[in-house]
C-alpha atoms as a PDB file:
ATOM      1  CA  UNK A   1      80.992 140.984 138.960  1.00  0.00           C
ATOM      2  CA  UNK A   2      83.171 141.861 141.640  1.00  0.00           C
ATOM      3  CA  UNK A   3      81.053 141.195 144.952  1.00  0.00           C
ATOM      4  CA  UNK A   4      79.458 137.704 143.199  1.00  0.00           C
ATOM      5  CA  UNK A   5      80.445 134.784 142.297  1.00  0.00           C
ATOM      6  CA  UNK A   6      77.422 134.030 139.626  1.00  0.00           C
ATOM      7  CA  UNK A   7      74.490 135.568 139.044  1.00  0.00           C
ATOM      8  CA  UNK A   8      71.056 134.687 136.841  1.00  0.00           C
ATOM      9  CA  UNK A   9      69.439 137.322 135.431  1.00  0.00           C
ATOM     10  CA  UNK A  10      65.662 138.077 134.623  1.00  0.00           C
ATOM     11  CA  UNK A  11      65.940 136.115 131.274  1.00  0.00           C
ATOM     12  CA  UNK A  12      67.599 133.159 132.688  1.00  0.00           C
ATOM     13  CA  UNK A  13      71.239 133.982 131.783  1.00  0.00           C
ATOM     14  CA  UNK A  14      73.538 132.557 133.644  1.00  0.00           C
ATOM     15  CA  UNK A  15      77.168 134.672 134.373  1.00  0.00           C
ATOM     16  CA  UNK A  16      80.578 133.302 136.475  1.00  0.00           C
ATOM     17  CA  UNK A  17      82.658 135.084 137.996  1.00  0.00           C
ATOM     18  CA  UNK A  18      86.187 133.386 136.882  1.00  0.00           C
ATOM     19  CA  UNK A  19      87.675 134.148 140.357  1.00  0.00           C
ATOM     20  CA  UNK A  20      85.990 131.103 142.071  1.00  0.00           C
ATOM     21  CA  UNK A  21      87.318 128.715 139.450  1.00  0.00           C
ATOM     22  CA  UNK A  22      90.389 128.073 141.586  1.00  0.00           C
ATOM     23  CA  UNK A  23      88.696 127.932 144.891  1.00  0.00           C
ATOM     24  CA  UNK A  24      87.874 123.640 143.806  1.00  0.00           C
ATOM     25  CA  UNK A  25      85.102 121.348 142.330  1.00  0.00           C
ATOM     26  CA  UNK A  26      82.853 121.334 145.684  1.00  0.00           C
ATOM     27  CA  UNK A  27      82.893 124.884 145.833  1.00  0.00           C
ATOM     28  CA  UNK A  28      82.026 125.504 142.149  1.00  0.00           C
ATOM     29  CA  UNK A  29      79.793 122.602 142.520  1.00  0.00           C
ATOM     30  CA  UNK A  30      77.895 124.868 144.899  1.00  0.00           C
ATOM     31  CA  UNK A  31      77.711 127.843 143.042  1.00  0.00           C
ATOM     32  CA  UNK A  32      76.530 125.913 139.343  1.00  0.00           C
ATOM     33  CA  UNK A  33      73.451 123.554 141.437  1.00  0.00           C
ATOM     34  CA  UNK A  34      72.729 126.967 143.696  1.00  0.00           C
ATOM     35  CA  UNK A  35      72.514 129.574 140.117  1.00  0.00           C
ATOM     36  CA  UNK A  36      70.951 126.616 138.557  1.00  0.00           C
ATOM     37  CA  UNK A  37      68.361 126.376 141.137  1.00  0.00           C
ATOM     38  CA  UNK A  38      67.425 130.191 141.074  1.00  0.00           C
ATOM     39  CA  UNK A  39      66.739 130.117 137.859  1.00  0.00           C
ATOM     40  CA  UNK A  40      64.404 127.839 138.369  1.00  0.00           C
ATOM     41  CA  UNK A  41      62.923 128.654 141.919  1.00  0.00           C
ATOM     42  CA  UNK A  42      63.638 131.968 143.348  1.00  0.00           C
ATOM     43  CA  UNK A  43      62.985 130.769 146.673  1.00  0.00           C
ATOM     44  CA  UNK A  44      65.904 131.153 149.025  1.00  0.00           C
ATOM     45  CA  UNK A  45      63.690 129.420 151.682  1.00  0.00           C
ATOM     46  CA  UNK A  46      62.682 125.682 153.031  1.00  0.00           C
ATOM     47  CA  UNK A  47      62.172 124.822 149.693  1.00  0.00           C
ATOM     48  CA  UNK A  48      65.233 126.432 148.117  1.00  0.00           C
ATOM     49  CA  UNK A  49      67.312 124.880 150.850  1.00  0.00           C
ATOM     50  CA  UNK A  50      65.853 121.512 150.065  1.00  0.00           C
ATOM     51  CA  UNK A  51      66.327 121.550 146.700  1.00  0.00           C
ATOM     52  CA  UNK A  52      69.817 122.318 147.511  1.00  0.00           C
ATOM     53  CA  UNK A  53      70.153 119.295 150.202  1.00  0.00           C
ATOM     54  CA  UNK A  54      68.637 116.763 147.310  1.00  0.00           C
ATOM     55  CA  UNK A  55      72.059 117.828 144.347  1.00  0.00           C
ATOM     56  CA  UNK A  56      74.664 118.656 147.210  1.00  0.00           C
ATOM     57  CA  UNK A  57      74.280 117.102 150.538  1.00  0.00           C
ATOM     58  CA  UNK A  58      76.065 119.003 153.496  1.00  0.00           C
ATOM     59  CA  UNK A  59      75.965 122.373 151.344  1.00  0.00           C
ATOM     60  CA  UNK A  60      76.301 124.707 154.576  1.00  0.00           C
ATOM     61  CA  UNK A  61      79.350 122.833 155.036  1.00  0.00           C
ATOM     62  CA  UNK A  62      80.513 123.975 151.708  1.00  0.00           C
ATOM     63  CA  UNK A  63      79.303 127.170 152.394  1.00  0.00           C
ATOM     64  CA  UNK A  64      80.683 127.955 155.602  1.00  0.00           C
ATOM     65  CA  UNK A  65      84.294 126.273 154.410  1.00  0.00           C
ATOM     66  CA  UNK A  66      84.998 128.642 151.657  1.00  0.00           C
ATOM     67  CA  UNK A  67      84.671 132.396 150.916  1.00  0.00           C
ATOM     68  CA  UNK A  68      80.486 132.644 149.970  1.00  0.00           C
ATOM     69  CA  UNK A  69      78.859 134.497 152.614  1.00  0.00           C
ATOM     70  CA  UNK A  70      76.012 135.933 150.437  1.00  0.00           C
ATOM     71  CA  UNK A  71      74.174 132.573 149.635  1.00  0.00           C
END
């Protein structure tokens, strides 16, 4: 996985990229509650987001501070 930090697949396996390991606990955080969450709901929409507001708080902060751009 060059381009992604995690990914779930089809069957619900979850893979990390180690390159974000480094990057700090809020920002892998983020990318454990966000692959957690698509495993579960594959909706990157309101409810998605909402989901993600109720485990993280100010995610888009998060977001926006480090390197993701794709979530």
């Amino acid at each position: 996985m060059r381009r992604k930090y995690a990914m779930c697949s089809v069957k619900g396996t979850l893979s990390f990229n180690a390159d974000w390991i480094g990057m700090g606990r809020e920002l892998g955080d983020y990318v454990i509650v966000h692959e957690l969450l698509r495993c579960a709901v594959s909706d990157r929409g309101k409810h998605g987001k909402r989901l993600m507001r109720a485990h993280l708080g100010d995610y888009k902060g998060t977001r926006r501070s480090s390197a993701l751009k794709s979530y």
